[in-house]
Protein backbone atom coordinates (compact mmCIF):
# COMPACT_ATOMS: atom_id res chain seq x y z
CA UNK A 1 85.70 8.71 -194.00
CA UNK A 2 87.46 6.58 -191.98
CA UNK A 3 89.53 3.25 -192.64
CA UNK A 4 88.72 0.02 -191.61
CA UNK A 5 90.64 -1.13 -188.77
CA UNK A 6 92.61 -4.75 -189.22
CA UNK A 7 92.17 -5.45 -185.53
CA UNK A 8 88.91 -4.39 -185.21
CA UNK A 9 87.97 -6.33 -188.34
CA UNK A 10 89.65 -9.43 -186.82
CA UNK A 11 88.28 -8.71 -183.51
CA UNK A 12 84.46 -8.97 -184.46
CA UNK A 13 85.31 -11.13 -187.38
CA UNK A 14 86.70 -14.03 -185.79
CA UNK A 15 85.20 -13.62 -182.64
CA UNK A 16 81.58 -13.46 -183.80
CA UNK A 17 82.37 -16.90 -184.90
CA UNK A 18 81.57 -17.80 -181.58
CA UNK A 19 78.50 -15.85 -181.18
CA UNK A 20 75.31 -17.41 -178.90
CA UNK A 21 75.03 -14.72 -176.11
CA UNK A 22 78.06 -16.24 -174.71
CA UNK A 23 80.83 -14.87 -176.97
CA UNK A 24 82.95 -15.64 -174.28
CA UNK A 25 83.93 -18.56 -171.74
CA UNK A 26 84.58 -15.80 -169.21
CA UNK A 27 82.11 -13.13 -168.10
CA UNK A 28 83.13 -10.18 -167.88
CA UNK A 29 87.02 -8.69 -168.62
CA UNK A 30 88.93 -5.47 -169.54
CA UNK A 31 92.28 -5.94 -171.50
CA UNK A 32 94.62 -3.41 -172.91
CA UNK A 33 96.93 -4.37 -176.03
CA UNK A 34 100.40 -3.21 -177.32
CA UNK A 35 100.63 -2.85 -180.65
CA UNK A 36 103.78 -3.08 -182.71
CA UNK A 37 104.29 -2.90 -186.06
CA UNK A 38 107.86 -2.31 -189.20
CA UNK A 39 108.37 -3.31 -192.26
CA UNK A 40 108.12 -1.75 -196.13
CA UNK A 41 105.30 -0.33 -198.12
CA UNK A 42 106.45 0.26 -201.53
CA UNK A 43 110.18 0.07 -200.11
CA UNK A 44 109.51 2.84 -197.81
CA UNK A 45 110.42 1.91 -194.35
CA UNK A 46 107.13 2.05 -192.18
CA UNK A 47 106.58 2.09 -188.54
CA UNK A 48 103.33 1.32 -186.28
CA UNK A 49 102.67 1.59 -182.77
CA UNK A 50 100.11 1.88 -180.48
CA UNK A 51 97.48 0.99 -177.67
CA UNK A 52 93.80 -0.78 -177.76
CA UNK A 53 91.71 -2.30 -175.38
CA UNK A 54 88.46 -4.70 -175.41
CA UNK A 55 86.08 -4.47 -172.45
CA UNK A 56 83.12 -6.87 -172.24
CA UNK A 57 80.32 -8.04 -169.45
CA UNK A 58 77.70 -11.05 -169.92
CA UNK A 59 80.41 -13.14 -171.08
CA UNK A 60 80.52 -10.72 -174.30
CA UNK A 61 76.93 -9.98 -174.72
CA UNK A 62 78.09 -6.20 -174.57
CA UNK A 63 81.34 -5.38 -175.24
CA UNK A 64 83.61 -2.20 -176.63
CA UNK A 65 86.85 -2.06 -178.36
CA UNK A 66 89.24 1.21 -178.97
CA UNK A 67 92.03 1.34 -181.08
CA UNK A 68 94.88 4.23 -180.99
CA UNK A 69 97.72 3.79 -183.10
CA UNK A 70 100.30 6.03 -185.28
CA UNK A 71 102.06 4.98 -188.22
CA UNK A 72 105.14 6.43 -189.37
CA UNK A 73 106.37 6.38 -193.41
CA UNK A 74 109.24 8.54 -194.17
CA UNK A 75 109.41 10.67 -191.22
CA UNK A 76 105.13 11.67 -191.27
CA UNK A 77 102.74 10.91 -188.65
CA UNK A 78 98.96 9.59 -189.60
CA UNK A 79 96.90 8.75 -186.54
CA UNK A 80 94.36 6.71 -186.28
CA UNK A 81 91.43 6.13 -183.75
CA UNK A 82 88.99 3.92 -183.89
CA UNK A 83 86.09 2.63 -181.21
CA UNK A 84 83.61 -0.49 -182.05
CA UNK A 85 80.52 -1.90 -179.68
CA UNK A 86 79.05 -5.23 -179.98
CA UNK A 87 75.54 -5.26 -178.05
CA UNK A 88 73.74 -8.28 -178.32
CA UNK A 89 73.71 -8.96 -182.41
CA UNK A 90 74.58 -5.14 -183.17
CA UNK A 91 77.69 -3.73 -183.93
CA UNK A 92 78.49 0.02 -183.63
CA UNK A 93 81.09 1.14 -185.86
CA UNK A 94 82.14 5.01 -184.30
CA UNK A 95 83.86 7.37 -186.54
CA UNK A 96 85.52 10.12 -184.55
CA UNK A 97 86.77 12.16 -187.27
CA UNK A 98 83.44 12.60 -189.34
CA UNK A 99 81.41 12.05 -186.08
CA UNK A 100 79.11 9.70 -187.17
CA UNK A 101 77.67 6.16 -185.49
CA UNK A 102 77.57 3.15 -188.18
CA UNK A 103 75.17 0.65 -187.38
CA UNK A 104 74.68 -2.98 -188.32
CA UNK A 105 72.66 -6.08 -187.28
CA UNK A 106 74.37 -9.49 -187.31
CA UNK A 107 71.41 -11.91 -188.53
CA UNK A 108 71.11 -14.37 -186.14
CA UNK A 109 69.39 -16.82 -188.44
CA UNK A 110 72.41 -16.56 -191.41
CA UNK A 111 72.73 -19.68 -193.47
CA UNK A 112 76.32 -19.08 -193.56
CA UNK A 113 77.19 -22.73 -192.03
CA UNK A 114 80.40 -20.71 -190.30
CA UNK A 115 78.31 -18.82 -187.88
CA UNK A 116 76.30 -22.21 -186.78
CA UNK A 117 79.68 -23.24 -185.42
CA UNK A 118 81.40 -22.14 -182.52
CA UNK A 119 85.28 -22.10 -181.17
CA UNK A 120 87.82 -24.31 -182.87
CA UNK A 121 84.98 -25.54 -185.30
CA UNK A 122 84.07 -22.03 -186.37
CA UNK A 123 88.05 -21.86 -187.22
CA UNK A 124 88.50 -25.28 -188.96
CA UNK A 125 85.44 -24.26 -191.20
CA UNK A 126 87.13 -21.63 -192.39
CA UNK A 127 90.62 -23.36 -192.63
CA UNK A 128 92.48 -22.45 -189.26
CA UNK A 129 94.10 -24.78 -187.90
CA UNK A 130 95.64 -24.95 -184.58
CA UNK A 131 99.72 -25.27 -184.32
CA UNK A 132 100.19 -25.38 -180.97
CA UNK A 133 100.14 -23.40 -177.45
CA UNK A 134 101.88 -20.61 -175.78
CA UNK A 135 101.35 -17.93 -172.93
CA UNK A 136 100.17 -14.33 -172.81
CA UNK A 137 101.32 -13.19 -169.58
CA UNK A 138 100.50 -16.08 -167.15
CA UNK A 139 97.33 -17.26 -169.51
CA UNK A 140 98.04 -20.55 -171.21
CA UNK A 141 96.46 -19.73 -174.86
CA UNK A 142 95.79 -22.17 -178.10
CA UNK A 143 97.58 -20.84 -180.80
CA UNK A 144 95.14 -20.98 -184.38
CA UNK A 145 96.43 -19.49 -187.86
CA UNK A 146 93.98 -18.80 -190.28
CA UNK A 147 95.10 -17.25 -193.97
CA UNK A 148 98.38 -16.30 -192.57
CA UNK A 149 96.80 -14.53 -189.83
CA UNK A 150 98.42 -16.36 -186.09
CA UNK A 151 95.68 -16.02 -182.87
CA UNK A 152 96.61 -16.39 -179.49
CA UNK A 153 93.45 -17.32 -177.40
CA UNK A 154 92.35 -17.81 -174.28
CA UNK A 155 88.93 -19.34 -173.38
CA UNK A 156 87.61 -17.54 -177.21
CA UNK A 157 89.01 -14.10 -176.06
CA UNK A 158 91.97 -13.05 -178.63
CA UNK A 159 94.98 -12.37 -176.15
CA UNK A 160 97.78 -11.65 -178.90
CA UNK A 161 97.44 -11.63 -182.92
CA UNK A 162 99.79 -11.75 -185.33
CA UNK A 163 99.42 -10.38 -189.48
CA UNK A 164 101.51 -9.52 -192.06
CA UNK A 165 99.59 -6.97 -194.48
CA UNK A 166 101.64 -4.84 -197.56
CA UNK A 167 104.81 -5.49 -196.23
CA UNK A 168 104.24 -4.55 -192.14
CA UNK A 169 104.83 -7.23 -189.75
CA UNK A 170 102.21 -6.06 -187.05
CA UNK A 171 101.87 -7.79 -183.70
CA UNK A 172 99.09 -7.06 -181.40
CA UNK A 173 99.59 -8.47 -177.37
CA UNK A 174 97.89 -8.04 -174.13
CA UNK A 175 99.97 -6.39 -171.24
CA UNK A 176 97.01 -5.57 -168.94
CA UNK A 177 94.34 -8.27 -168.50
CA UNK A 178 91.33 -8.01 -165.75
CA UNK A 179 89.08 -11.11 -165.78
CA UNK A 180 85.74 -11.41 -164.05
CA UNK A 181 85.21 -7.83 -162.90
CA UNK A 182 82.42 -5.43 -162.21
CA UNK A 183 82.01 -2.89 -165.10
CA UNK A 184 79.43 -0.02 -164.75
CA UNK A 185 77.01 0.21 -167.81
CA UNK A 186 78.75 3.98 -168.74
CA UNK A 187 81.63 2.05 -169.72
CA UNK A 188 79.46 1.07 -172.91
CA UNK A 189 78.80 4.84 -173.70
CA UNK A 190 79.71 5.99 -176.99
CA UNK A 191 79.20 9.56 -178.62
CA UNK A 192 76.28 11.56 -179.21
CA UNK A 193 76.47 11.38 -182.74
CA UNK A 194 74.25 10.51 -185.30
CA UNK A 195 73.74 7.12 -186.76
CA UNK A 196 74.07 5.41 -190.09
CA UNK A 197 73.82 1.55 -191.26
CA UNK A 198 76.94 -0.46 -191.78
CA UNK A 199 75.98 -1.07 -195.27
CA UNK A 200 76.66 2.57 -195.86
CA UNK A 201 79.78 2.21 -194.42
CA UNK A 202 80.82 -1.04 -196.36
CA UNK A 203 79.67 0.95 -199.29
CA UNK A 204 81.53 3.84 -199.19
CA UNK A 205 84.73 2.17 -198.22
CA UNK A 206 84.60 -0.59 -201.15
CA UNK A 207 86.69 1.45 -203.70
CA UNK A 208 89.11 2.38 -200.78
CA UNK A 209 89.82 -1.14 -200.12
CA UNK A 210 90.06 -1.95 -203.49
CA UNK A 211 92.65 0.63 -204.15
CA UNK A 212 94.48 -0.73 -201.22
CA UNK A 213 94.53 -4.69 -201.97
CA UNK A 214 96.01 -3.89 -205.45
CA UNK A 215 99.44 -3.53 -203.48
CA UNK A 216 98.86 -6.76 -201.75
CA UNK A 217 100.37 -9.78 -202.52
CA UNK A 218 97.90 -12.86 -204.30
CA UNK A 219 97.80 -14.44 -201.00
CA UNK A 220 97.21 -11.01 -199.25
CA UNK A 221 94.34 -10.55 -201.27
CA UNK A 222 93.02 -14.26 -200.62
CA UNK A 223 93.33 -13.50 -197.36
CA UNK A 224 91.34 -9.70 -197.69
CA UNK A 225 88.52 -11.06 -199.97
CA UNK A 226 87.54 -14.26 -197.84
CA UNK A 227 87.41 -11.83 -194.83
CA UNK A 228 85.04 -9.26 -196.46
CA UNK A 229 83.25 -12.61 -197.78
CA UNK A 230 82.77 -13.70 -194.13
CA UNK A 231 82.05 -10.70 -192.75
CA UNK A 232 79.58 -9.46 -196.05
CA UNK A 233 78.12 -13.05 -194.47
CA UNK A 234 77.89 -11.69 -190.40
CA UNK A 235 77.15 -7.91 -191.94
CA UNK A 236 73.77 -8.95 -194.04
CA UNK A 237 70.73 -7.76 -193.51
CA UNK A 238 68.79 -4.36 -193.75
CA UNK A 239 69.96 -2.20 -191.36
C-alpha cells in the first residue's frame, strides 16, 4: 500500500479550494518541480530529493501530477512514486507498486462553506494569510502560509511550497514552467489497472497515518488533522 504523498495532498487539497471548472486563471500549462528536502527524524540525519511535475488543459478541468523522489536515512534508499489525475470533480489516485487505480468524486454540492469560496478567500477561511510576494523564475507570485505550510502562487497555480513535517525542512520549486500550450489528450493516460474508491484508500491508510503523526509535533498534528478534516470534506461521497 502506498503512502500518501505531502505534495500531492497539498496539491489537490489547496488547489481544489478553487474548484468551478476553472481551477486555474491560466488554461493550459506543464511545470516540472525540484524537490529538496534535510533535516532529523528521530535524530537521524535524513535527506530528500527529487522531481514532479503538474500538467493541466481547460484551465485545470483535467490535469495530472507525478511525483519521484528518494529519501535517504542513515545511508538507505526508499523511493517513492506517485501519479494523481483530477478530471472534472474526480480524482485518480495511481498506485504503481500494488497496481491499482483509487477513485474518488469531489461533491460538487458540499456544505463545507471552504469549497463555496475560491482563491485568497478559500485560504483566509481556513486561516492563511498572505505575507507578502516573491518570484518563481520570472513569475511574480503571492506568497500565503497556512498551518505552517508557505505557498508560492501564481494566478491559483502553486509555483513553489514550503513544509516542515517530523523534523525535514522540504522545499518544493518550479524550474521548468510552460504556460498556455497545446497538450494532446494521451498526456492524461494513466495505467491499465484496476480501480478502487478513495474511501478504500483513506481507509486502509488511517492507522498508517496515525502511526506516523504520533512523532509529530502538537502543531504538526494540528496541521495533519485539519488537512484530513478538509480533505475528509472534498473526499465525501460514495464512490
Amino acid at each position: 500500500m502506498k503512502k500518501f504523498s505531502l505534495f500531492l495532498v497539498l496539491l489537490f487539497g489547496v488547489v481544489s479550494l478553487f474548484a468551478d471548472m476553472k481551477r486555474y486563471e491560466i488554461k493550459s500549462a506543464q511545470i516540472e518541480y525540484q524537490i529538496l528536502g534535510t533535516g532529523n527524524v528521530m535524530g537521524v540525519p535524513t535527506k530528500i530529493s527529487g522531481t514532479s511535475s503538474l500538467l493541466f488543459k481547460d484551465y485545470g478541468n483535467i490535469e495530472i501530477a507525478h511525483e519521484n523522489f528518494s529519501q535517504n536515512i542513515m545511508g538507505q534508499k526508499q523511493v517513492t512514486e506517485d501519479i494523481t489525475k483530477l478530471e472534472g470533480n474526480v480524482v485518480y489516485s495511481v498506485d504503481l507498486e500494488d497496481k491499482i487505480i483509487y477513485k474518488q468524486s469531489i461533491p460538487l454540492d458540499s456544505d463545507d462553506p471552504a469549497l463555496s469560496l475560491k482563491g485568497k478567500k478559500a485560504l483566509s477561511s481556513l486561516g492563511g494569510k498572505r505575507i507578502g510576494m516573491g518570484k518563481v523564475l520570472e513569475y511574480d507570485c503571492e506568497i500565503w502560509e497556512l498551518s505552517g505550510i508557505k505557498m508560492w502562487i501564481y494566478k491559483s497555480v502553486p509555483l513553489k511550497t514550503e513544509t516542515t513535517i517530523m523534523g525535514i525542512k522540504q522545499t518544493q520549486v518550479a524550474n521548468k514552467i510552460k504556460f498556455n500550450i497545446s497538450i494532446s489528450d494521451d498526456k492524461f493516460k494513466l495505467p491499465n489497472y484496476p480501480i478502487k474508491t478513495r474511501v478504500d484508500m483513506m481507509s486502509e491508510n488511517k492507522k498508517q497515518l496515525e502511526e506516523e503523526m504520533k512523532n509529530m509535533t502538537p502543531e504538526q498534528r494540528k496541521m495533519m488533522q485539519d488537512m484530513m478534516k478538509n480533505m475528509g470534506g472534498m473526499f465525501g461521497g460514495k464512490e
